[in-house]
N, C-alpha and C. Protein backbone atom coordinates (compact mmCIF):
# COMPACT_ATOMS: atom_id res chain seq x y z
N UNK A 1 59.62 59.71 98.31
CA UNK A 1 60.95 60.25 98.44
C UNK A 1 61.49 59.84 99.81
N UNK A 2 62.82 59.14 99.40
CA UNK A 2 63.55 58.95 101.06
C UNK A 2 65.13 59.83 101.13
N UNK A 3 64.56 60.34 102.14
CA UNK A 3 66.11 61.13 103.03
C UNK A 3 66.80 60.04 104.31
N UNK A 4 67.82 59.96 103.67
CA UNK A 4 68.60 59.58 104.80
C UNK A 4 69.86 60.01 104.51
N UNK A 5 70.57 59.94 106.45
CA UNK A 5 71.61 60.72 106.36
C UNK A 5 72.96 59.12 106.26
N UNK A 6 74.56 60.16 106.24
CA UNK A 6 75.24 59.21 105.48
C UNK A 6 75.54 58.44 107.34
N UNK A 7 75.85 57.53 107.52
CA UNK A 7 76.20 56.39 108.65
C UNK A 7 77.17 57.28 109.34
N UNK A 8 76.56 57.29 110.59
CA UNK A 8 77.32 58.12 111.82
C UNK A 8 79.00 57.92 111.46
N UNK A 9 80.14 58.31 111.47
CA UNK A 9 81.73 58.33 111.77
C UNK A 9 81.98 57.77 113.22
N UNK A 10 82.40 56.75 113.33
CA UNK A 10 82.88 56.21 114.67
C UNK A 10 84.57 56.56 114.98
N UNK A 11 84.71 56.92 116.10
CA UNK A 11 85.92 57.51 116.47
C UNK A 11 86.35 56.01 117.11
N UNK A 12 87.31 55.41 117.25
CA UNK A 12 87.92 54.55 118.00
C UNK A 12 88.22 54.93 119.38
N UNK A 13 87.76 54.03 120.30
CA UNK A 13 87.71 54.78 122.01
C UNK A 13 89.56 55.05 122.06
N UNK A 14 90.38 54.34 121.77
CA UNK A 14 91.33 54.35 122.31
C UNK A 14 92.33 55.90 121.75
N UNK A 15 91.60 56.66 120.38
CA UNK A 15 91.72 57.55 119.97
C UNK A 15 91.36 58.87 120.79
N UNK A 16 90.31 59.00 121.57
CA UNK A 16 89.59 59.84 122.28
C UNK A 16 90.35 60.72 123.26
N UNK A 17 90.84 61.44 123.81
CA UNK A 17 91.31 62.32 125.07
C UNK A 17 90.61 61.89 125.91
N UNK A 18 91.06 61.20 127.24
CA UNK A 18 90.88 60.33 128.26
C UNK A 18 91.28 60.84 129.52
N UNK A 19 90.18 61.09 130.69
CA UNK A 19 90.94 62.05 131.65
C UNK A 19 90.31 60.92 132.89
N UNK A 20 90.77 61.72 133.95
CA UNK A 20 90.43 60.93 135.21
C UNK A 20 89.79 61.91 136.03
N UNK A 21 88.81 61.56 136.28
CA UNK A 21 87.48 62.47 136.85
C UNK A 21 88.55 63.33 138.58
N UNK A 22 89.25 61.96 138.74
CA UNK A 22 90.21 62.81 139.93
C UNK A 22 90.69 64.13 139.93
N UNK A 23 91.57 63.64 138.69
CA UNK A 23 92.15 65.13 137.76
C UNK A 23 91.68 65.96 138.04
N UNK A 24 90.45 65.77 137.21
CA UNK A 24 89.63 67.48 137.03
C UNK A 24 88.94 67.69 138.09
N UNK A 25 88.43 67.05 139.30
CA UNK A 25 88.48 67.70 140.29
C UNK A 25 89.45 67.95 141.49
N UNK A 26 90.96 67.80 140.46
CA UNK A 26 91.81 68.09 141.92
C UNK A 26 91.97 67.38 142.98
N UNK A 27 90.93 66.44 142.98
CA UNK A 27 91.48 65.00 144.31
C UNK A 27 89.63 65.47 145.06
N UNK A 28 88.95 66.28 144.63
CA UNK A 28 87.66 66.58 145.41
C UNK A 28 86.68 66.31 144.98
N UNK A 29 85.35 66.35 144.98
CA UNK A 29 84.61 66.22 144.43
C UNK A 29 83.96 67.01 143.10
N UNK A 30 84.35 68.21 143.01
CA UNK A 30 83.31 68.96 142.24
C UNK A 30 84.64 69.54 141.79
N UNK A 31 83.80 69.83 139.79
CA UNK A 31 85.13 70.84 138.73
C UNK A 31 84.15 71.44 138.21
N UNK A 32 84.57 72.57 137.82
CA UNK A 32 83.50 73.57 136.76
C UNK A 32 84.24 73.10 135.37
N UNK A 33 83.61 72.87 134.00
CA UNK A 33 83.49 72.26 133.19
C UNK A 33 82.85 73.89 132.17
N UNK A 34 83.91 74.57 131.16
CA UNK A 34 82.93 75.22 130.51
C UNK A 34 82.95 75.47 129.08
N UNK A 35 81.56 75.30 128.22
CA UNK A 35 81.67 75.15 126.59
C UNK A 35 80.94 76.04 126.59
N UNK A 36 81.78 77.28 125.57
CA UNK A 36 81.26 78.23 124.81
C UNK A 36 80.86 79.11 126.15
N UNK A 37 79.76 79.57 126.06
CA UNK A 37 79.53 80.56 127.35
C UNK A 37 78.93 79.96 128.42
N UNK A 38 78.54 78.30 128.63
CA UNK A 38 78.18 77.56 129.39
C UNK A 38 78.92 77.47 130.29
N UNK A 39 78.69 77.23 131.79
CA UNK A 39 79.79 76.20 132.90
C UNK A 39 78.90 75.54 132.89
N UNK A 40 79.29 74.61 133.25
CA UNK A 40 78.15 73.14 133.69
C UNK A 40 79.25 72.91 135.49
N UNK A 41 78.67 72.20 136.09
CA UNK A 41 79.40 71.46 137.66
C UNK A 41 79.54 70.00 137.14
N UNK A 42 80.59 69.30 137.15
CA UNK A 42 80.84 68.17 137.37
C UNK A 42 81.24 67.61 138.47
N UNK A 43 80.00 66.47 139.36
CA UNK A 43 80.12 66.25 140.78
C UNK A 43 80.05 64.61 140.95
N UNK A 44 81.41 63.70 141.79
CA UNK A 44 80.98 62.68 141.84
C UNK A 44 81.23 62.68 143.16
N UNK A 45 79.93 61.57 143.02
CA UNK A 45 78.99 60.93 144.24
C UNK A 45 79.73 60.07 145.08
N UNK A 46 79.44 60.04 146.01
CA UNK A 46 79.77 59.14 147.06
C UNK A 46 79.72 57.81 147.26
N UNK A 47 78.92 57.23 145.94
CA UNK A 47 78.62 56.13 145.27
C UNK A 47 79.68 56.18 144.05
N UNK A 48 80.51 57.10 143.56
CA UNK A 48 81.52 56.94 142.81
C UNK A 48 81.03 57.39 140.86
N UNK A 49 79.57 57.46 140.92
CA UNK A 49 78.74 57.80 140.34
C UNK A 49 79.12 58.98 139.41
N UNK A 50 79.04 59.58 138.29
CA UNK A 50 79.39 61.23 138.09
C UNK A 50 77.93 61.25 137.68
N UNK A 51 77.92 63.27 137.82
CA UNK A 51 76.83 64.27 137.46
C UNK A 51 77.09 65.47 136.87
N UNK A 52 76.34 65.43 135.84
CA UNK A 52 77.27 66.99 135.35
C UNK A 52 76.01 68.01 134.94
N UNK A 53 75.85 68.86 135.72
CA UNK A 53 74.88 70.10 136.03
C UNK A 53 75.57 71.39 134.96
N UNK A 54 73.89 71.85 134.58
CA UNK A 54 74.18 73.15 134.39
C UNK A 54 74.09 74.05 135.42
């Protein structure tokens, strides 16, 4: 017996909500980011790099 599932749905990038990491932190480094009862920190680096912490 084989299970498989049906082929992932690809969203087109240019479809997506597109932000600028600037934005959401206001021109600074660090935004709180929160899903459901989560915050996570979203922090970019000084290398230009992002990180996003719980």
């Amino acid at each position: 017996m084989s299970f498989h599932s049906p082929p992932p749905k690809h969203t087109p990038v240019n479809a997506l909500p597109t932000y600028a990491a600037s934005d959401l932190t206001q021109g600074g480094d660090l935004a709180q980011i929160v899903l459901g009862e989560q915050t996570y920190i979203l922090r970019i680096t000084r290398a230009g790099k992002l990180i996003l912490t719980k």
